[in-house]
N, C-alpha and C. Protein backbone atom coordinates (compact mmCIF):
# COMPACT_ATOMS: atom_id res chain seq x y z
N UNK A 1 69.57 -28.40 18.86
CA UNK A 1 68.64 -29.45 18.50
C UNK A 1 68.74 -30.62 19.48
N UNK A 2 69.53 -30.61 19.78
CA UNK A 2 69.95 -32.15 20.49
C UNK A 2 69.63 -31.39 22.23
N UNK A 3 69.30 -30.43 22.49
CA UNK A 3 69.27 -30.27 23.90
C UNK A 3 67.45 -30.16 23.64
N UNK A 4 66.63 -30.06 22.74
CA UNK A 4 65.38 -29.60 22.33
C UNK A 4 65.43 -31.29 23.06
N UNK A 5 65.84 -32.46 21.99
CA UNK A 5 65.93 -33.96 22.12
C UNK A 5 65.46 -34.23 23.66
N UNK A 6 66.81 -33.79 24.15
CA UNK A 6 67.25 -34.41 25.55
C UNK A 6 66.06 -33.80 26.39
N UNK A 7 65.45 -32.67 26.43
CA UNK A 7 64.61 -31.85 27.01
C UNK A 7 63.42 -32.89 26.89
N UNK A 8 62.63 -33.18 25.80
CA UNK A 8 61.59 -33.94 25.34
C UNK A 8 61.64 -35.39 25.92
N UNK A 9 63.09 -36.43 25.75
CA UNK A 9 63.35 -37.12 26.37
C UNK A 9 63.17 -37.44 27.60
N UNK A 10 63.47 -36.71 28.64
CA UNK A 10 63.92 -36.39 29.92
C UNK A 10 62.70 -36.72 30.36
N UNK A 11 61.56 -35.35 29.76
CA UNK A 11 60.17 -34.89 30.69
C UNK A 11 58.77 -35.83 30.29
N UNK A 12 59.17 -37.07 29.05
CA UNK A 12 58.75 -38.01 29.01
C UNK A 12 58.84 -39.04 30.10
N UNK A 13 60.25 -39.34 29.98
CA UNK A 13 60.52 -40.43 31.00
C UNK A 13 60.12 -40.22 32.49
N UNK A 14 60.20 -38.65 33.04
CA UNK A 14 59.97 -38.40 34.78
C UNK A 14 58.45 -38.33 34.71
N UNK A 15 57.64 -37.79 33.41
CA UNK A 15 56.20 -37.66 33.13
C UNK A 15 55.50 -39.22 33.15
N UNK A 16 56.23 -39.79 33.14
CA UNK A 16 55.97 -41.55 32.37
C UNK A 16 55.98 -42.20 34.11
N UNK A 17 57.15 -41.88 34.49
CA UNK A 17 57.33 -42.68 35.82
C UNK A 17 56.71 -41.88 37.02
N UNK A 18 55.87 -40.40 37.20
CA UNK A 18 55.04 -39.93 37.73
C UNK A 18 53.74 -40.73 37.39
N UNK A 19 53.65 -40.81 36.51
CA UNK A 19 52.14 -41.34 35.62
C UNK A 19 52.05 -42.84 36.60
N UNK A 20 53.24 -43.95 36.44
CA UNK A 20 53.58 -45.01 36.89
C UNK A 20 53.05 -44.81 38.84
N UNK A 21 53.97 -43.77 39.15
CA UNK A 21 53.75 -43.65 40.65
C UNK A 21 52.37 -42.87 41.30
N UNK A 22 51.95 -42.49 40.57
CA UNK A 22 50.57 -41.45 41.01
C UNK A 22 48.99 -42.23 40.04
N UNK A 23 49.29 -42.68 39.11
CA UNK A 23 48.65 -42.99 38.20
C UNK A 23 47.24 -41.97 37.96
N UNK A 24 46.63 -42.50 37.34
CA UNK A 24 45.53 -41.47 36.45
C UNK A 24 44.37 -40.42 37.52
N UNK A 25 45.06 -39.79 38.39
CA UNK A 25 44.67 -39.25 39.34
C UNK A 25 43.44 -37.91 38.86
N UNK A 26 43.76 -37.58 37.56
CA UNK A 26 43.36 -36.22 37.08
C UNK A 26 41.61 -36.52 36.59
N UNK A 27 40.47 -36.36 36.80
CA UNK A 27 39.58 -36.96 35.92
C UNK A 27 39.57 -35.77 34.69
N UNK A 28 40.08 -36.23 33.07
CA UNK A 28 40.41 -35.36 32.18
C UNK A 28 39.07 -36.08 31.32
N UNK A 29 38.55 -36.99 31.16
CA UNK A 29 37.64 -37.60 30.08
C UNK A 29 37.09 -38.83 30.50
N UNK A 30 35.81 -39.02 30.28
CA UNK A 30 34.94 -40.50 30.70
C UNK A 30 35.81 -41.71 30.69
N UNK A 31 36.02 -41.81 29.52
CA UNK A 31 37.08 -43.09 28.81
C UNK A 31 37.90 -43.22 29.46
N UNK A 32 38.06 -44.72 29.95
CA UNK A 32 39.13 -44.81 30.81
C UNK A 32 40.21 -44.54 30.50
N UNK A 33 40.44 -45.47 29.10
CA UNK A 33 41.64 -45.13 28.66
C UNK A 33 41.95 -43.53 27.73
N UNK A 34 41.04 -42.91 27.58
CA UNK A 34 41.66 -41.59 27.41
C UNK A 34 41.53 -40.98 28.58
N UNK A 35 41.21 -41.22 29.56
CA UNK A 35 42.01 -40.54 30.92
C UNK A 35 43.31 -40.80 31.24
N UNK A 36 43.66 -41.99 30.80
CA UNK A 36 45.07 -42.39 31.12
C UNK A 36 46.20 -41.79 30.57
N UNK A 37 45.62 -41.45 29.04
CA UNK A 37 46.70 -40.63 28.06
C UNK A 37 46.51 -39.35 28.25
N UNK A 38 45.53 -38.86 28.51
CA UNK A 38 45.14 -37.53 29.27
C UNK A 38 46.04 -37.41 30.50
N UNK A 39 46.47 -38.09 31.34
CA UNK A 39 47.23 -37.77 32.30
C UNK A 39 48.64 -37.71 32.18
N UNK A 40 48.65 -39.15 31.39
CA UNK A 40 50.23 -38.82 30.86
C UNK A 40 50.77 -37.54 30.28
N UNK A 41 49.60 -37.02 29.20
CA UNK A 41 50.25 -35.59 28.77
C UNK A 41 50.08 -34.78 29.54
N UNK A 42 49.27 -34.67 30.78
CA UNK A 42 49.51 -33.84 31.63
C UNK A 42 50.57 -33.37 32.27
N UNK A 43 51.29 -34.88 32.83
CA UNK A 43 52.04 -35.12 33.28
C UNK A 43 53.56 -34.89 32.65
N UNK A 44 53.26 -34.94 31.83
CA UNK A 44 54.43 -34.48 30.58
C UNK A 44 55.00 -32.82 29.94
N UNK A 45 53.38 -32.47 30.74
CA UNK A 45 53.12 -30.79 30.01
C UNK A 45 53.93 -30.51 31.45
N UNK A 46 54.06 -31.29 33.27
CA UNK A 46 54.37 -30.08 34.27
C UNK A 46 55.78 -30.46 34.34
N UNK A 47 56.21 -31.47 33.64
CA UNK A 47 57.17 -31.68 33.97
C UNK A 47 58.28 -30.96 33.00
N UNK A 48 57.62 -30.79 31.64
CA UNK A 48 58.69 -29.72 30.69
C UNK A 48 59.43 -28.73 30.88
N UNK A 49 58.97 -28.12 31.80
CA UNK A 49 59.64 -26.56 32.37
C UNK A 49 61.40 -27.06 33.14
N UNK A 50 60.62 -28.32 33.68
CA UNK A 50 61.81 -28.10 34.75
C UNK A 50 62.80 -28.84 34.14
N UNK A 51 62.48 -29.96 33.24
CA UNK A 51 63.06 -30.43 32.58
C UNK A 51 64.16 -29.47 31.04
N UNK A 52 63.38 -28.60 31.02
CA UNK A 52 64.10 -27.90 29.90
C UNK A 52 65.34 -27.11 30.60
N UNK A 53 64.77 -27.00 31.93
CA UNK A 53 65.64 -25.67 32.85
C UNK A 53 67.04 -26.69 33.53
N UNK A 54 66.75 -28.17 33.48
CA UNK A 54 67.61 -29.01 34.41
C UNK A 54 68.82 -29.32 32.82
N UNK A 55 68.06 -29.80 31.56
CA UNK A 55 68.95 -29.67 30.46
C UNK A 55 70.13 -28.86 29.95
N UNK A 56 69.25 -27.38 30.18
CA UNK A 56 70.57 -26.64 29.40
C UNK A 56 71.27 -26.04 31.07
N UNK A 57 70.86 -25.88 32.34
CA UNK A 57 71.43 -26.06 33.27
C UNK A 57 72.80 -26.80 33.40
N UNK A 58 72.72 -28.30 32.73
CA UNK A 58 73.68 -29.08 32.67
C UNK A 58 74.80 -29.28 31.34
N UNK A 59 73.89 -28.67 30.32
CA UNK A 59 74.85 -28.60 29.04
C UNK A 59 75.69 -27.14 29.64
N UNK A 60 75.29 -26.27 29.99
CA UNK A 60 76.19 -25.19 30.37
C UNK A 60 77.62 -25.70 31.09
N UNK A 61 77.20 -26.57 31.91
CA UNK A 61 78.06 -26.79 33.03
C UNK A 61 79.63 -28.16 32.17
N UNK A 62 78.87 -28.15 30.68
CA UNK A 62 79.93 -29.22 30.60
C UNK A 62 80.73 -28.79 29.27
């Protein structure tokens, strides 16, 4: 449960600070601002994989 946490955690925060550094690059919807949250979850959806794989990668190791 707690690596599910850290996983969700993680690919928020690198999804959040991609979002920050690239910003709303994707056109997902008219609305500005649901393009913006549209990207964020985009951004959130590419970053999960690697984030889940960098988590238990590191819980193994400790």
């Amino acid at each position: 449960m707690a690596a599910a946490v850290l996983t969700l955690v993680l690919s928020f925060i690198a999804g959040g600070s991609a979002w920050l550094l690239l910003g709303p690059r994707l056109p997902l919807a008219e609305a500005s601002e649901q393009n913006q949250v549209l990207n964020l979850v985009a951004y959130v959806a590419v970053v999960l994989p690697f984030a889940f794989v960098l988590v238990f990668f590191l819980l193994e190791k400790l």
